[in-house]
Every structure is written in C-alpha cells, then in structure tokens.
N, C-alpha and C. Protein backbone atom coordinates (compact mmCIF):
# COMPACT_ATOMS: atom_id res chain seq x y z
N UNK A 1 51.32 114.45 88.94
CA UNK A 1 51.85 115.54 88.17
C UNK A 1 53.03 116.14 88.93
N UNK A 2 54.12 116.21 87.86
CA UNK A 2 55.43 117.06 88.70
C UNK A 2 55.25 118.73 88.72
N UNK A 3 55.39 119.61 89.98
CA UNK A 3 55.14 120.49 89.76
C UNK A 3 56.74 120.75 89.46
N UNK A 4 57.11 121.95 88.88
CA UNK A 4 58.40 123.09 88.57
C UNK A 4 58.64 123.37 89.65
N UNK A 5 60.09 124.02 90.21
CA UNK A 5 60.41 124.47 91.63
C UNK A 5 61.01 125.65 90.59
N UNK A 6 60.57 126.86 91.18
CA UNK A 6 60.85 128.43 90.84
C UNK A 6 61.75 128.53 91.36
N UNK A 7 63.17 128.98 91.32
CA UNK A 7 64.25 129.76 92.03
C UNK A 7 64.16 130.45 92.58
N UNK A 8 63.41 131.77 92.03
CA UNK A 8 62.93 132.94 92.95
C UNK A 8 62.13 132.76 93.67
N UNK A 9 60.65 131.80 93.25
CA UNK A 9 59.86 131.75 94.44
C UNK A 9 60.37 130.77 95.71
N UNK A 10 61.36 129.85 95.33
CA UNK A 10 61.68 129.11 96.24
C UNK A 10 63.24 130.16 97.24
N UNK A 11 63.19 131.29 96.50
CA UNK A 11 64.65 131.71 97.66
C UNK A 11 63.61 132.84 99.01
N UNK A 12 62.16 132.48 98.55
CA UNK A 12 61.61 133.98 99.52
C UNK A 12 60.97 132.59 100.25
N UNK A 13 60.44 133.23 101.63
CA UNK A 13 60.00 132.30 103.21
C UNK A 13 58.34 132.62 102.42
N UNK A 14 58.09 131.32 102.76
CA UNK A 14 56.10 131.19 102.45
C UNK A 14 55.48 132.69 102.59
N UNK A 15 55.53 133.61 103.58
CA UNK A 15 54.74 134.62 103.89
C UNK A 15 54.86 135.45 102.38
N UNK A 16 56.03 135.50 102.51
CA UNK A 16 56.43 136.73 101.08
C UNK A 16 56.31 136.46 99.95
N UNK A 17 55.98 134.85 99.99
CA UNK A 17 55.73 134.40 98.56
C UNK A 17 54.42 134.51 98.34
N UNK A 18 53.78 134.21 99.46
CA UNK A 18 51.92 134.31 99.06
C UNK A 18 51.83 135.85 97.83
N UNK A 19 52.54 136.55 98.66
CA UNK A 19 52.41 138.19 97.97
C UNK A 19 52.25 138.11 96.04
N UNK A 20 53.27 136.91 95.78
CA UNK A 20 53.43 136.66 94.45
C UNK A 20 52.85 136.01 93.65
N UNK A 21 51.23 135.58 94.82
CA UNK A 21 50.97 134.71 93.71
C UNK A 21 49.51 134.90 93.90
N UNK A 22 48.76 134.85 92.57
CA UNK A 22 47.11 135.66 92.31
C UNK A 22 46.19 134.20 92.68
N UNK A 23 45.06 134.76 93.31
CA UNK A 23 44.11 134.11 94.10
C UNK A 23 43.23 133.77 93.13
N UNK A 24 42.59 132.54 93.20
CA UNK A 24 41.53 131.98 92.35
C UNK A 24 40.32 133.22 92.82
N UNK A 25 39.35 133.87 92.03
CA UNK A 25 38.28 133.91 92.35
C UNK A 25 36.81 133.34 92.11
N UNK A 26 36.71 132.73 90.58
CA UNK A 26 35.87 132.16 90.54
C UNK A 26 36.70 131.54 89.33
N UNK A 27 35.53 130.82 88.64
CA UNK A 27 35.60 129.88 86.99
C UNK A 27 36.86 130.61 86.69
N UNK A 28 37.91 130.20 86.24
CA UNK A 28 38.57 131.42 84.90
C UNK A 28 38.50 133.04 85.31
N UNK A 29 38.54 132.89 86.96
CA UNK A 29 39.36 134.64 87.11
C UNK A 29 40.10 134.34 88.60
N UNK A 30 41.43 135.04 88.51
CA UNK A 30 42.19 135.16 89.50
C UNK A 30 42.48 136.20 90.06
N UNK A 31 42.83 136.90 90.98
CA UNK A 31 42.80 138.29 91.61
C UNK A 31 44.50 138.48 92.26
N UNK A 32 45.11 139.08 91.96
CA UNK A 32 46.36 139.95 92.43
C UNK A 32 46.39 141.44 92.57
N UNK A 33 46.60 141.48 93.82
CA UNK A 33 46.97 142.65 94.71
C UNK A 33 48.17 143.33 94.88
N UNK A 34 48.53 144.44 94.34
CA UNK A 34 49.55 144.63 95.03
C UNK A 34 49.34 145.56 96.28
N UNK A 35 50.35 145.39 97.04
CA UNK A 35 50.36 146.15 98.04
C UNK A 35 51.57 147.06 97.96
N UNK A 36 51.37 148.34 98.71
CA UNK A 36 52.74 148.90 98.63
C UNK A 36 53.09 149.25 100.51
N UNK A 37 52.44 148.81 100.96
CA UNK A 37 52.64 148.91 102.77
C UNK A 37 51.52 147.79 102.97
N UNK A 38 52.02 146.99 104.15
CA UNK A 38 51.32 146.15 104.98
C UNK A 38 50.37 146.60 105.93
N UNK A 39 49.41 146.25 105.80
CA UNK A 39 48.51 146.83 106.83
C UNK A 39 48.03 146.36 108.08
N UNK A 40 48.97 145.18 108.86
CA UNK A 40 49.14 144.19 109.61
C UNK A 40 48.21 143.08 109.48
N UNK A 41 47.38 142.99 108.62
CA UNK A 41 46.60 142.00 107.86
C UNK A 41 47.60 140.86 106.75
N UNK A 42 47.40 142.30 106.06
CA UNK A 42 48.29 141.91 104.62
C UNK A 42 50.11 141.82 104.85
N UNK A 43 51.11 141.62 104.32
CA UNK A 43 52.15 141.92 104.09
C UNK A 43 52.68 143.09 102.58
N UNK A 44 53.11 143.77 102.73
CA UNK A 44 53.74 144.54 101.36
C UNK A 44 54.02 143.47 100.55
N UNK A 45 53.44 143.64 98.97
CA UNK A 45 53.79 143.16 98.07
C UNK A 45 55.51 142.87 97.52
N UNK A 46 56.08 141.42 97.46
CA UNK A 46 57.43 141.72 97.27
C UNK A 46 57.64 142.47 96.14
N UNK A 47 58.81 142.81 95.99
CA UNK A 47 59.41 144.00 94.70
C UNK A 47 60.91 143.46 94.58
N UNK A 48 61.19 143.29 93.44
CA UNK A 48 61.87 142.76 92.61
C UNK A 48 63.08 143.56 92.02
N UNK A 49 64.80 143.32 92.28
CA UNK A 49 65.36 144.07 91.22
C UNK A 49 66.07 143.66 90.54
N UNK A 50 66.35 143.69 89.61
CA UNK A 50 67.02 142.84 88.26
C UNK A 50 68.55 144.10 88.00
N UNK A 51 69.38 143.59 88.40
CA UNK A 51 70.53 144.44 88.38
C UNK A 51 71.64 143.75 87.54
C-alpha cells in the first residue's frame, strides 16, 4: 500500500509531528491531546496559522 506524503506533516521534525497525530486506543477509538505547554514529558501541541 502507497502511503500519501502530507506537506505540512512532512515540513515539521518527527517530535512535533507526533503532537499531530491521535493515538490508537482500543477497537475503533483514538485519543488526541492537546497540549498547550510541555511538561518535559510531553511536547506543546503544534499550532497552526493560515495567513
């Protein structure tokens, strides 16, 4: 299977992209977080501006 290459997700470095993308949790549910500060665990959720 060919995957798509995202523009946007491909112009941010792996760390900042994880931020963008929702976690399997079980059967048919996924989990996204945002963050608005890093808590040296996590990284801040990226944020986006369309200008």
């Amino acid at each position: 299977m060919t995957q798509a290459v995202d523009p946007l997700l491909s112009s941010l470095d792996a760390g900042r992209r994880a931020t963008l993308i929702a976690v399997p949790e079980r059967t048919g549910v996924y989990r996204f977080d945002v963050r608005l500060r890093g808590d040296g665990e996590h990284e801040e959720t990226v944020f986006l501006s369309f200008g």
